[in-house]
C-alpha atoms as a PDB file:
ATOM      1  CA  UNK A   1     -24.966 -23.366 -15.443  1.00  0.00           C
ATOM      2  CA  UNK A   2     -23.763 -20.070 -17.342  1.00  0.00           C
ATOM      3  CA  UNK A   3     -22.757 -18.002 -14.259  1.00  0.00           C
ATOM      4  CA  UNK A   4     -19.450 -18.871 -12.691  1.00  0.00           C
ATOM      5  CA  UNK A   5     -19.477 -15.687 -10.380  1.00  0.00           C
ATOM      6  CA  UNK A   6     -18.849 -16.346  -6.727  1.00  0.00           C
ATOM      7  CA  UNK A   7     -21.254 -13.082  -5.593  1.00  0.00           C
ATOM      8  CA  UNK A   8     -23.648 -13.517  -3.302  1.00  0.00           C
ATOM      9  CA  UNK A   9     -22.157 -17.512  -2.818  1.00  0.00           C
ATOM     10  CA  UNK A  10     -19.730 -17.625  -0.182  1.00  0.00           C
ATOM     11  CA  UNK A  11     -18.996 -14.531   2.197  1.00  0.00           C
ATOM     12  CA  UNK A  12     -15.932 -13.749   0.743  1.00  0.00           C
ATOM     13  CA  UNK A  13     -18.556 -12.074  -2.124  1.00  0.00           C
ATOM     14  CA  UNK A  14     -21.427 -11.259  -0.177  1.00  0.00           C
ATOM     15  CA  UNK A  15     -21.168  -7.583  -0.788  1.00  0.00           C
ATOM     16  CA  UNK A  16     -21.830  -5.121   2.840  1.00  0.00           C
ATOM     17  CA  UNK A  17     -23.517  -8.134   4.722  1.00  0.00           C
ATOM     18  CA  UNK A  18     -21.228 -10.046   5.845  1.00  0.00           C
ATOM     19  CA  UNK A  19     -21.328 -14.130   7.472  1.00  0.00           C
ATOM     20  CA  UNK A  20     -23.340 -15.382  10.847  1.00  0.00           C
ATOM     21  CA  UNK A  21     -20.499 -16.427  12.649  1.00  0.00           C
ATOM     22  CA  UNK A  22     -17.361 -15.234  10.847  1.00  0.00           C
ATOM     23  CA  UNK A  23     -13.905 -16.922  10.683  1.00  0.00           C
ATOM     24  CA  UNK A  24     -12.142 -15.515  14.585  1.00  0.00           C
ATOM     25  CA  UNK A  25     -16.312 -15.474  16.442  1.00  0.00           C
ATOM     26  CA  UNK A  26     -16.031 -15.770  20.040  1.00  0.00           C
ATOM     27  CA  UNK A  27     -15.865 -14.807  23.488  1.00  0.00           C
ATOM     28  CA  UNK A  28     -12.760 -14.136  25.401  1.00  0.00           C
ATOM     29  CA  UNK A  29     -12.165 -14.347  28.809  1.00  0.00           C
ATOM     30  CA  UNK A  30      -9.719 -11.271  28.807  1.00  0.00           C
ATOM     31  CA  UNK A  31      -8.868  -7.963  26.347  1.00  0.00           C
ATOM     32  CA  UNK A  32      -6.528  -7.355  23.744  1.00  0.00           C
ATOM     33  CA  UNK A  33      -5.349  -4.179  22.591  1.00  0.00           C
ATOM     34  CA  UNK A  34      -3.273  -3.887  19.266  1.00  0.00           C
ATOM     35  CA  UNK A  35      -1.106  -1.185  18.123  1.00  0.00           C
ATOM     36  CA  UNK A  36       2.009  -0.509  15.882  1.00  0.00           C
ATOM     37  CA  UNK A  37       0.837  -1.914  12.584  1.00  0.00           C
ATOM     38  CA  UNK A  38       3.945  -1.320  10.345  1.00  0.00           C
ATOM     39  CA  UNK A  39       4.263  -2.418   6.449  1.00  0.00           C
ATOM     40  CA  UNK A  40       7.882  -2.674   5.133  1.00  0.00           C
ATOM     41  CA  UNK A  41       8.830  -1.361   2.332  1.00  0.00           C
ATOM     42  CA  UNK A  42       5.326   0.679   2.501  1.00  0.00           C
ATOM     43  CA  UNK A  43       5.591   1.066  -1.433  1.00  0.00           C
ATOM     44  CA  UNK A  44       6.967  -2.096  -3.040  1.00  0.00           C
ATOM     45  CA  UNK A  45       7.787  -3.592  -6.841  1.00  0.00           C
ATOM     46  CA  UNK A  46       4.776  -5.586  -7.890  1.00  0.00           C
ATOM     47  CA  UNK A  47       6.389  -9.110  -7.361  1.00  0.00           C
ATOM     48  CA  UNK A  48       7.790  -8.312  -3.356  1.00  0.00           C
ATOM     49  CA  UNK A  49       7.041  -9.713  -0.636  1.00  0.00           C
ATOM     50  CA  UNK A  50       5.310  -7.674   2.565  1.00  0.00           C
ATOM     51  CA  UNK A  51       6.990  -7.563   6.107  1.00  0.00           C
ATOM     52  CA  UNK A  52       3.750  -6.671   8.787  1.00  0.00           C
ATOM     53  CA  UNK A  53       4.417  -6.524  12.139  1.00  0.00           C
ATOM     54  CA  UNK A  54       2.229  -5.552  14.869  1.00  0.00           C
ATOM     55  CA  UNK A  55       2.489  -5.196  19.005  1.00  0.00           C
ATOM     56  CA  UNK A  56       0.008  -7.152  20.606  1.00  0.00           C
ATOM     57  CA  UNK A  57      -0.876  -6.739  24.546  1.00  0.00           C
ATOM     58  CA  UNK A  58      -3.239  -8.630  26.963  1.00  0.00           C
ATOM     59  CA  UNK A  59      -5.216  -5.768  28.918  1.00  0.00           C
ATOM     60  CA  UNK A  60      -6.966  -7.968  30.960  1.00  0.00           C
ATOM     61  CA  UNK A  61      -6.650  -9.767  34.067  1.00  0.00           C
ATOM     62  CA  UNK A  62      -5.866 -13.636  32.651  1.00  0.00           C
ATOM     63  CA  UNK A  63      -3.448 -15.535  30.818  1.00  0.00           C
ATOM     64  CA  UNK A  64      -5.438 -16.290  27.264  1.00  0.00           C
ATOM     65  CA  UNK A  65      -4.638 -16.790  23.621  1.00  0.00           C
ATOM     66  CA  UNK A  66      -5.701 -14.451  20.650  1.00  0.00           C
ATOM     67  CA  UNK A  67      -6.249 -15.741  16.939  1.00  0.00           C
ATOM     68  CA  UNK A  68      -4.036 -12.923  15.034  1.00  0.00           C
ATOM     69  CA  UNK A  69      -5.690 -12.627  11.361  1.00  0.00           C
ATOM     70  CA  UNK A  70      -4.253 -10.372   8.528  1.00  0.00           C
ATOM     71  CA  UNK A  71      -6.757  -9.954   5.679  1.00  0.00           C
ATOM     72  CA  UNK A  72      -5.934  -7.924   2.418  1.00  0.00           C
ATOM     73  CA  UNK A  73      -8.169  -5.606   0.506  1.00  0.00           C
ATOM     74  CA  UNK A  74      -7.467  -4.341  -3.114  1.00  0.00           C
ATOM     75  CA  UNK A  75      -8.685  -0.783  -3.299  1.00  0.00           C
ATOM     76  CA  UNK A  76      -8.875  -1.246  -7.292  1.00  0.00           C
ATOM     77  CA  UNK A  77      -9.058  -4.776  -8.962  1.00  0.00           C
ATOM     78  CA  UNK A  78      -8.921  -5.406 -13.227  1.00  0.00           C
ATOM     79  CA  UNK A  79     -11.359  -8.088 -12.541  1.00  0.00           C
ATOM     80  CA  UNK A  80     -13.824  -8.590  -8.890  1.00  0.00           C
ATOM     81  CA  UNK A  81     -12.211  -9.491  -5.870  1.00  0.00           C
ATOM     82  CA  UNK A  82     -13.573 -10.538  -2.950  1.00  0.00           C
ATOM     83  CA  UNK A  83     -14.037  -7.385  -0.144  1.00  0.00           C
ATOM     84  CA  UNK A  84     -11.045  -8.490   2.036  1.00  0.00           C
ATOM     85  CA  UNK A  85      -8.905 -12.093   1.923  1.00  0.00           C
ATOM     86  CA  UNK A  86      -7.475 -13.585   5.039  1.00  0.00           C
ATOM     87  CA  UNK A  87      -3.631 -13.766   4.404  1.00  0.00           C
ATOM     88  CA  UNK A  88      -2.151 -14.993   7.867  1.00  0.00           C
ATOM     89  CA  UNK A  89      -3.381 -15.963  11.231  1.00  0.00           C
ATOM     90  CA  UNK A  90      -1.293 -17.168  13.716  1.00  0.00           C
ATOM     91  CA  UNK A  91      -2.729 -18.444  17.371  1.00  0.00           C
ATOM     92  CA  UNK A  92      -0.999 -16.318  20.205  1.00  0.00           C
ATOM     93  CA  UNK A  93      -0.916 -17.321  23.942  1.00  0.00           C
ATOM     94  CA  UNK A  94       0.090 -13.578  25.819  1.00  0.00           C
ATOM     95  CA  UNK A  95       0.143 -13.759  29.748  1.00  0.00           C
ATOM     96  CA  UNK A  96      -2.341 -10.978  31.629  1.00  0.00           C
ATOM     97  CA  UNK A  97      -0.263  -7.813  31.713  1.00  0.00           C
ATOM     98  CA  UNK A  98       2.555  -8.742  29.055  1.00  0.00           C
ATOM     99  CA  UNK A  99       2.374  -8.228  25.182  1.00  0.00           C
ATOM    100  CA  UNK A 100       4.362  -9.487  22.325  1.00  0.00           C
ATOM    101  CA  UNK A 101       5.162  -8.292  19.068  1.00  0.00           C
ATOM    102  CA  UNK A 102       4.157 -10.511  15.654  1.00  0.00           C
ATOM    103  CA  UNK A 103       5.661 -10.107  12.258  1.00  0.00           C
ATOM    104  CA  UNK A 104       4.404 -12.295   9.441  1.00  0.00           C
ATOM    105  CA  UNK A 105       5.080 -12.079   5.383  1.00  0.00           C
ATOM    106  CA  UNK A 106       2.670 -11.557   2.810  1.00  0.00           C
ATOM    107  CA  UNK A 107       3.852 -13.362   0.034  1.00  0.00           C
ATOM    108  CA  UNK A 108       3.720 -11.449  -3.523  1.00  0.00           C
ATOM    109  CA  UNK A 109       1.055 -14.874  -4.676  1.00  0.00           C
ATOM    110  CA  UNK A 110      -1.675 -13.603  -2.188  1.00  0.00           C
ATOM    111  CA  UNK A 111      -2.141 -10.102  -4.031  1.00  0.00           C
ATOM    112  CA  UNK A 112      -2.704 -12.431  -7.343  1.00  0.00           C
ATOM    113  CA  UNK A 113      -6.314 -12.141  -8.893  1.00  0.00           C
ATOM    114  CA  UNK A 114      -7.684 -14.261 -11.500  1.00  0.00           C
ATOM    115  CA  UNK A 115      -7.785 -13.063 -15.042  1.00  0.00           C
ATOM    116  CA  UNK A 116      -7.663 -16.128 -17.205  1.00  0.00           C
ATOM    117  CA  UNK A 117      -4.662 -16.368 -15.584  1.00  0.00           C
ATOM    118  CA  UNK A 118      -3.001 -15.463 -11.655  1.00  0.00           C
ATOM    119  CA  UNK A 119      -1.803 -11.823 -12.479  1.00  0.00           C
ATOM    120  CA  UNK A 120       0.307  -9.335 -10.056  1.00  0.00           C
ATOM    121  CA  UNK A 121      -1.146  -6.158 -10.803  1.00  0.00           C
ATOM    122  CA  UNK A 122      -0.021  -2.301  -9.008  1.00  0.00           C
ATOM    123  CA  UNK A 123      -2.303  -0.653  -7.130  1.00  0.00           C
ATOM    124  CA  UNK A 124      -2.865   0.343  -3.123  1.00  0.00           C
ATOM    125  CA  UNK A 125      -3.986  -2.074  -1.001  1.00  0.00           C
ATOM    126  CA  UNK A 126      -5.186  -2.077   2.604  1.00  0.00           C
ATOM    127  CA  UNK A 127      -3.817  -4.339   5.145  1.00  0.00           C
ATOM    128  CA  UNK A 128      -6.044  -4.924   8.344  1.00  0.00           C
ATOM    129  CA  UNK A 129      -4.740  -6.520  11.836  1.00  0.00           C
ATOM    130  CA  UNK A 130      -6.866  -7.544  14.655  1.00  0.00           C
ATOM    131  CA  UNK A 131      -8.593 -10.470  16.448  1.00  0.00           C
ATOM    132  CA  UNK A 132     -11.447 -10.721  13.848  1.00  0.00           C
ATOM    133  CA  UNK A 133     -12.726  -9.492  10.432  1.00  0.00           C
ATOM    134  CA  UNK A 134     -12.997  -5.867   9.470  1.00  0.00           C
ATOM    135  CA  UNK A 135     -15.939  -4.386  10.199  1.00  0.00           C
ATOM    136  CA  UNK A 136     -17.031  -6.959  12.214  1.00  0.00           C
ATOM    137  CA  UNK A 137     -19.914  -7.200  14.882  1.00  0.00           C
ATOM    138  CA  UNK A 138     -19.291  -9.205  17.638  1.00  0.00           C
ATOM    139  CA  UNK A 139     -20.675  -9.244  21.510  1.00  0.00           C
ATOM    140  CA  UNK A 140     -17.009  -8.937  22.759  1.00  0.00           C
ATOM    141  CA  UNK A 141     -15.267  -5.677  20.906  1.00  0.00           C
ATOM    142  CA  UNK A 142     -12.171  -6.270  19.336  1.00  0.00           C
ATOM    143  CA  UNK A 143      -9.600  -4.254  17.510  1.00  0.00           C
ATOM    144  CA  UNK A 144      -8.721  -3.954  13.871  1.00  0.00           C
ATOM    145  CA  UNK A 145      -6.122  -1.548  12.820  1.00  0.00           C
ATOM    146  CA  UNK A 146      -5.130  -0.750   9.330  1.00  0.00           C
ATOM    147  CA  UNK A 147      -2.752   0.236   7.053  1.00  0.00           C
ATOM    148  CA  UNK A 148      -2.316   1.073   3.273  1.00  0.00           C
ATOM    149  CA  UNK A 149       0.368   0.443   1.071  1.00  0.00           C
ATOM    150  CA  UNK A 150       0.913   0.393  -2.854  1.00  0.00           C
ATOM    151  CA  UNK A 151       2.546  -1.851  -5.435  1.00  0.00           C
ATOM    152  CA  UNK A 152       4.010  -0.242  -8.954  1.00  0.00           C
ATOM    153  CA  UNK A 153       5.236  -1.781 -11.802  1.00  0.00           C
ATOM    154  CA  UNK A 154       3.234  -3.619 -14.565  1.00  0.00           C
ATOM    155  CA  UNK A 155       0.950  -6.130 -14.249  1.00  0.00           C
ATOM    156  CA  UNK A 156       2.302  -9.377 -14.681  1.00  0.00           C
ATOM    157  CA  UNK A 157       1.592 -13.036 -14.672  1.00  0.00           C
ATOM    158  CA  UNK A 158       2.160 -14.166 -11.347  1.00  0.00           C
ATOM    159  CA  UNK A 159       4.654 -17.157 -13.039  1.00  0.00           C
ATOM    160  CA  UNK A 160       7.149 -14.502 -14.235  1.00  0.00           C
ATOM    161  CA  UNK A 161       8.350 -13.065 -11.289  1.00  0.00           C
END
C-alpha cells in the first residue's frame, strides 16, 4: 500500500457527499431552536483555548433530550483536513417550553493537524452548533448556527505550547 490518504475512506474525507446515517440521525418527538452562538476571545493566540456557549430552547410540546455537537472547520489547512471535526457533544434533557444555555471549551489540541508532526497553525476557523452535522439532510429539520473566529501567531508544534 503506497497511499496513506484518508479521502474518499471514512466520511470525515468524503468530499460534498457526506455519510448514510451521520453521527446525531434521528427523529425527535419535539423541536429545538438554537440561538446565541458566542466565541470568546473571538480572535485568540494560536495555543488558547475557545469558550462557546450557546442558548438552547425546546419549542415543542414534550419534555425530550437533544445531542448538542460542536464540529470545527479550518477555512485554510498547510496539509488536508477533514471538511468539519466533531469537537464536543454533550446530551441535554430541556423540559417543553424551557431552554438552557451550554458552554463547552475547545481545547487549543483539537485545532492540531498532522504534518509529520501535531502543529497549531493561525488561520480562521468556523465553529458550527446544532443538533446534527452541517449541512445535513435529515427527515426532521434541525438547526446549525455558526460562527467564525481566527487564531494568529506562528505555527507551532502542538508540544510547545
Amino acid at each position: 500500500m503506497e497511499n496513506y490518504t484518508m479521502e474518499g475512506r471514512t466520511y470525515r474525507y468524503y468530499g460534498q457527499e457526506g455519510p448514510l446515517y451521520p453521527f446525531g440521525y434521528g427523529l425527535s418527538y419535539t423541536t429545538f431552536r438554537y440561538r446565541d452562538l458566542v466565541l470568546s476571545p473571538p480572535v485568540l493566540p494560536v495555543c488558547a483555548n475557545l469558550s462557546v456557549s450557546v442558548v438552547l430552547e425546546n419549542t415543542g410540546l414534550r419534555d425530550s433530550e437533544e445531542v448538542v455537537q460542536l464540529y470545527l472547520r479550518w477555512e485554510q489547512s498547510s496539509v488536508p483536513v477533514p471538511r468539519w471535526q466533531l469537537v464536543a457533544f454533550r446530551r441535554v434533557a430541556v423540559l417543553a417550553g424551557r431552554e438552557t444555555k451550554l458552554s463547552f471549551q475547545v481545547l487549543a489540541e483539537q485545532r492540531a493537524v498532522w504534518a509529520q508532526d501535531w502543529r497549531l497553525e493561525p488561520g480562521t476557523f468556523t465553529l458550527f452548533a446544532g443538533g446534527q452535522q452541517p449541512g445535513q439532510k435529515m427527515r426532521a429539520p434541525s438547526e446549525v448556527l455558526s460562527a467564525r473566529f481566527s487564531v494568529t501567531g506562528t505555527a507551532r508544534p502542538l508540544r510547545g505550547c
